[in-house]
Protein backbone atom coordinates (compact mmCIF):
# COMPACT_ATOMS: atom_id res chain seq x y z
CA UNK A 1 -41.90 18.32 101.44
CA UNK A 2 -38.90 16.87 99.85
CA UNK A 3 -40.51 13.84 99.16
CA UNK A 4 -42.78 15.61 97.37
CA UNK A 5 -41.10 17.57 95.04
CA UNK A 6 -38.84 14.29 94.40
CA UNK A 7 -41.46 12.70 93.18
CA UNK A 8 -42.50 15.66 91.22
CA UNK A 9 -38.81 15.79 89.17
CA UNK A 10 -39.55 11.32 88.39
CA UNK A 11 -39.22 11.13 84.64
CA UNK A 12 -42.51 9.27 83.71
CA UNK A 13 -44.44 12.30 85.27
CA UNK A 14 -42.76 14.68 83.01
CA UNK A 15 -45.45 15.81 80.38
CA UNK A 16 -42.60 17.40 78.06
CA UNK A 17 -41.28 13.09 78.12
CA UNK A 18 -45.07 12.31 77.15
CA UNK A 19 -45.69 14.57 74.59
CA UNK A 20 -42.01 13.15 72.65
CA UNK A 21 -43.24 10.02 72.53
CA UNK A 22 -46.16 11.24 71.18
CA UNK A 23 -44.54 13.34 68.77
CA UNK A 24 -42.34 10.30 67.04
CA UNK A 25 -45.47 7.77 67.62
CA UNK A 26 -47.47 9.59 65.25
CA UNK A 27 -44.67 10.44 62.74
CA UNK A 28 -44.27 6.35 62.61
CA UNK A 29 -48.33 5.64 62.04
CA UNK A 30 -48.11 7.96 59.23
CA UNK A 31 -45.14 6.25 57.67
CA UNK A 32 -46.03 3.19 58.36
CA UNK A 33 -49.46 3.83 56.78
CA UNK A 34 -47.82 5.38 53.49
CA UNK A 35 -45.37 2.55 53.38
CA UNK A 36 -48.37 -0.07 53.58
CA UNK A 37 -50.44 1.98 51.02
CA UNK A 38 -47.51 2.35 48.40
CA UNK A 39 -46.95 -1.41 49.19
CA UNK A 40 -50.66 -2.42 48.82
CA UNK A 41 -51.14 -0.49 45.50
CA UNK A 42 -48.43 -0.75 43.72
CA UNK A 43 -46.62 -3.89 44.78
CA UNK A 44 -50.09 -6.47 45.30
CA UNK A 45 -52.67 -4.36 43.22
CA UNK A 46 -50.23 -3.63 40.86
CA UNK A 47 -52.34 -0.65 39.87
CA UNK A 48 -51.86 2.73 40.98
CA UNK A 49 -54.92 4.34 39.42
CA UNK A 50 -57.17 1.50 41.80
CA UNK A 51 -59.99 3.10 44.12
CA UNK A 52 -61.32 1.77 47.37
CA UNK A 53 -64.81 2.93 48.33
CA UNK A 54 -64.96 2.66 52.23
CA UNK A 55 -68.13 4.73 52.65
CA UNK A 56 -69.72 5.28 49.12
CA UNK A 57 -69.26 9.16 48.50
CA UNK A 58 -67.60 10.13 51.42
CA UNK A 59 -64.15 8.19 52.05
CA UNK A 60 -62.19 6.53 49.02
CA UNK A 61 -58.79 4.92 49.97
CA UNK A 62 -56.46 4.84 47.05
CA UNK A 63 -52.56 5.78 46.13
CA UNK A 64 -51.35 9.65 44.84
CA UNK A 65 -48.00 11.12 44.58
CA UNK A 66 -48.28 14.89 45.49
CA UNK A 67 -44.74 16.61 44.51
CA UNK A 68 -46.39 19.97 45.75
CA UNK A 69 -47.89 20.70 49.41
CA UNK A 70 -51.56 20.96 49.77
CA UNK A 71 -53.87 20.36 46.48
CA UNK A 72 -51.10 20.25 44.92
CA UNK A 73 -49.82 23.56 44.71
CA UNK A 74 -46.54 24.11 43.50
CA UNK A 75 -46.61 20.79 41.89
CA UNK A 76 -45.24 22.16 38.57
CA UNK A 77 -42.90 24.76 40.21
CA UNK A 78 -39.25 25.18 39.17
CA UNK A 79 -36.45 23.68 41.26
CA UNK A 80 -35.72 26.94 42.92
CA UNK A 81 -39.34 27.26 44.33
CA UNK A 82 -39.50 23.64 45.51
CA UNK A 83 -35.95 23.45 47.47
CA UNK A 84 -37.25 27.07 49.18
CA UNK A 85 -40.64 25.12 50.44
CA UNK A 86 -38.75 21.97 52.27
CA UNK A 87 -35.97 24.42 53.18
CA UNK A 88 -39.44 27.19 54.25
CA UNK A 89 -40.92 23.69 55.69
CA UNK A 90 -37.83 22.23 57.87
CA UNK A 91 -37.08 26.04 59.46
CA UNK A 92 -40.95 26.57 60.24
CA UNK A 93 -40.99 23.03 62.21
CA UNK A 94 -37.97 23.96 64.14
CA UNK A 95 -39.66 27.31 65.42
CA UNK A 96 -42.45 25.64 66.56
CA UNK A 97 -40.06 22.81 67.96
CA UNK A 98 -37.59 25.22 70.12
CA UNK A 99 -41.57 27.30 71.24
CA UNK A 100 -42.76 23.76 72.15
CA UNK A 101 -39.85 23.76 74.97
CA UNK A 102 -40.20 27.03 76.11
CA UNK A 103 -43.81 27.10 76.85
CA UNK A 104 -44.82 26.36 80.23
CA UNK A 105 -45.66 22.94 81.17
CA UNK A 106 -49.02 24.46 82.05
CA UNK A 107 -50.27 25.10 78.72
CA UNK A 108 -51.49 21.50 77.66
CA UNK A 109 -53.35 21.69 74.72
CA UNK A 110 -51.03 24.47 73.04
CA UNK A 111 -48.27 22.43 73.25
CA UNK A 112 -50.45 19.46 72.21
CA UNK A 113 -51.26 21.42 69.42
CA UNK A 114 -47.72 21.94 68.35
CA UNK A 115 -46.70 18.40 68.66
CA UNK A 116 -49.48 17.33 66.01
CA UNK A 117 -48.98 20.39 63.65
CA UNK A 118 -44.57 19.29 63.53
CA UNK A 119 -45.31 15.89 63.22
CA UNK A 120 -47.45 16.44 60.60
CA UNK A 121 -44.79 18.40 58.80
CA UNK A 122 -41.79 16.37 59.42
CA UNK A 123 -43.86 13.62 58.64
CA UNK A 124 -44.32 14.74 54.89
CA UNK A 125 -41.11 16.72 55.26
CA UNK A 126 -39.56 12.94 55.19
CA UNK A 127 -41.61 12.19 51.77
CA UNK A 128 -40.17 15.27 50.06
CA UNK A 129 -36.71 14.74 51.10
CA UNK A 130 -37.15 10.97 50.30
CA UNK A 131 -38.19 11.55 46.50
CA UNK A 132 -36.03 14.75 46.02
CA UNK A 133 -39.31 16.54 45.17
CA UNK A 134 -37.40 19.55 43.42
CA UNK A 135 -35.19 17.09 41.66
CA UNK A 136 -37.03 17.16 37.59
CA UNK A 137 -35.24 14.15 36.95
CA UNK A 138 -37.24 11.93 39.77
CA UNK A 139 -40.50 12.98 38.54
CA UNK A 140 -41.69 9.36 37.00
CA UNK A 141 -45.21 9.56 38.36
CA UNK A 142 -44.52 6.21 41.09
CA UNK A 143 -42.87 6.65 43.70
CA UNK A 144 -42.09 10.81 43.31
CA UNK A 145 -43.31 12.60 46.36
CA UNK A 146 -45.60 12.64 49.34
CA UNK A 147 -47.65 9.99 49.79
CA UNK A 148 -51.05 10.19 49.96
CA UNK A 149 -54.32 7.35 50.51
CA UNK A 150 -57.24 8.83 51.53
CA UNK A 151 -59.32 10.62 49.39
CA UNK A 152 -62.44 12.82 51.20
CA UNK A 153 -65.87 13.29 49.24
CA UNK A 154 -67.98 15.02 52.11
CA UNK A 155 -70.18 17.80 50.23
CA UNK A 156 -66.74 18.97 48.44
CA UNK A 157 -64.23 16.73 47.44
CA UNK A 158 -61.12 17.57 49.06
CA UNK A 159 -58.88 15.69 47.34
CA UNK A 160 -56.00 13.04 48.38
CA UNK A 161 -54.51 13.37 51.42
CA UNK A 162 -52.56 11.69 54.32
CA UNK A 163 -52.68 11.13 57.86
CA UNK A 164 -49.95 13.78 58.17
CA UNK A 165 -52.27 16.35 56.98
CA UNK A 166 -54.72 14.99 59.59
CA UNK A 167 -52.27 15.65 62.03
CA UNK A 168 -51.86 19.48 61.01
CA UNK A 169 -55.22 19.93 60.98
CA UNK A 170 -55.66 18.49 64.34
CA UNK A 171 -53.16 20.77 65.31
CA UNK A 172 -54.34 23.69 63.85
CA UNK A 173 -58.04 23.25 65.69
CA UNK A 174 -56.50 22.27 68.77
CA UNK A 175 -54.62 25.59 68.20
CA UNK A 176 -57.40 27.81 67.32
CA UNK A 177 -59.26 26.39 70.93
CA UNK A 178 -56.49 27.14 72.89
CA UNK A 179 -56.16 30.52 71.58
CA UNK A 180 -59.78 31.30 72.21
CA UNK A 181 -60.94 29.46 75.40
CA UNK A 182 -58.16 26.87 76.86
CA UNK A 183 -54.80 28.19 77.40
CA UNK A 184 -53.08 31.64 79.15
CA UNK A 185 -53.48 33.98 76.13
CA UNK A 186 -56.81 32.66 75.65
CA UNK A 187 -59.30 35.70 74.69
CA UNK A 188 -62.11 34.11 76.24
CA UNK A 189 -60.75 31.80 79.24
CA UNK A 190 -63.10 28.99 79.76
CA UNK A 191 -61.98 27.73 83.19
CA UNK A 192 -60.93 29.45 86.17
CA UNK A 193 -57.80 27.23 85.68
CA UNK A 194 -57.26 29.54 82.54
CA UNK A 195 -57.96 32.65 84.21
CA UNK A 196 -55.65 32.29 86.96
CA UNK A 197 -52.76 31.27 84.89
CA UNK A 198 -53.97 34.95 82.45
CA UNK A 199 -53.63 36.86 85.73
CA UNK A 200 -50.53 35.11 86.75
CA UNK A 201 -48.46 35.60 83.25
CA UNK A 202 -50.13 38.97 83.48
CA UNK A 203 -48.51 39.59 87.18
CA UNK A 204 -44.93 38.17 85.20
CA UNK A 205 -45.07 40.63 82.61
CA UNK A 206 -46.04 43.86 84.81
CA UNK A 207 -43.05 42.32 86.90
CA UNK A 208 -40.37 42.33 84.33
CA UNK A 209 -41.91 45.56 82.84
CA UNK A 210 -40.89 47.17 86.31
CA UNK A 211 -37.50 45.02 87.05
CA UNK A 212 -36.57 46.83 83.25
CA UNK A 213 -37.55 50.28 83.72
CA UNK A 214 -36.06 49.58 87.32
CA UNK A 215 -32.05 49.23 85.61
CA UNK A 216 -32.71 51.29 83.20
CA UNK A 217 -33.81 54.25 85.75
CA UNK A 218 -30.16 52.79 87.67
CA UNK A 219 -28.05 52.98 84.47
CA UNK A 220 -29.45 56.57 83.46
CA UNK A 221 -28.56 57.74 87.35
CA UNK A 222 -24.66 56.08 86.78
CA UNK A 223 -24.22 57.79 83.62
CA UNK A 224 -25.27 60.91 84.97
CA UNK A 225 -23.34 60.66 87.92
CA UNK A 226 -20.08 59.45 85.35
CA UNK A 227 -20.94 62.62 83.60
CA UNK A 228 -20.76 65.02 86.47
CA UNK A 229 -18.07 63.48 88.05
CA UNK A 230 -16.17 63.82 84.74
């Protein structure tokens, strides 16, 4: 029995371990890709404006500074408004950081989830802190903000991105099947995996519910006894 639960506590067989590494692995693709594109387009192409068809009308790779967040938004925004986004940005990714930990180990793909939704934001966090993004005086149009390479032309054209934002929208669907069918708090739980670990958070909460109203019922009988012995 002791064996067992040695073996359970061996540090490659901790998930939380796992899911780091995963967490800085993909923060390094997605700098490493931005540092080759910025590299390949502006350094050997020498021409920013240069377009890469990889499939005709669907995937273009090519080379955009965004000093916004998505499409751009808040591109033209005063300093004020930019500072409050990477300050908005860096607090957000913390949150979901210090949740990360305190989920239980149980709950794979919502922690999953989380790891590719922060990396995704630290990893363009790192581009707007980089090229001071709410700094006027760095705005030169090369080399100003987040860097993005892939441009998307399926039915809409959603603009240039990068594989950050690839990450955070992994995330987010990962997420959103979690929530509905794969995880504690799912609404409809797929597995009876899931709906054992519903019943048993469900049993927790019922527990502390009672544990609560429990000292509170003891600390209303002490005051009243204080009282009437007073």
């Amino acid at each position: 029995m002791e064996k067992d639960m040695q073996k359970e506590r061996l540090w490659w067989k901790d998930p939380t371990l796992w899911l780091s590494v995963l967490f800085f692995v993909l923060i390094a693709v997605d700098q490493l890709i931005k540092i080759w594109a910025d590299h390949y387009f502006i350094d050997v192409l020498q021409d920013p404006y240069a377009r890469i068809k990889i499939i005709p009308g669907v995937i273009e790779i090519c080379m955009e500074y965004n000093r916004g967040i998505a499409f751009s938004s808040f591109a033209n925004a005063g300093m004020g408004w930019k500072i409050a986004i990477v300050v908005g940005t860096a607090l957000l990714m913390a949150g979901l950081a210090v949740l990360f930990f305190k989920l239980d180990r149980r709950r794979a793909l919502l922690r999953i989830a989380l790891v590719f939704i922060v990396a995704g934001g630290v990893g363009n966090l790192i581009d707007r802190i980089i090229y001071r993004v709410w700094d006027p005086s760095t705005a030169t149009g090369i080399r100003d903000g987040v860097r993005d390479m892939v441009r998307l032309k399926i039915i809409f054209d959603f603009g240039v991105c990068n594989f950050a934002d690839f990450f955070i929208v992994a995330g987010a669907v990962m997420l959103a099947l979690a929530m509905l069918f794969f995880d504690a708090d799912a609404v409809f739980p797929a597995t009876k995996k899931y709906k054992a670990l519903a019943e048993e958070y469900k049993e927790k909460e019922e527990r502390k519910k009672a544990e609560k109203s429990a000292a509170q019922s003891e600390k209303n009988t002490q005051d009243t006894d204080g009282t009437d012995n007073g």
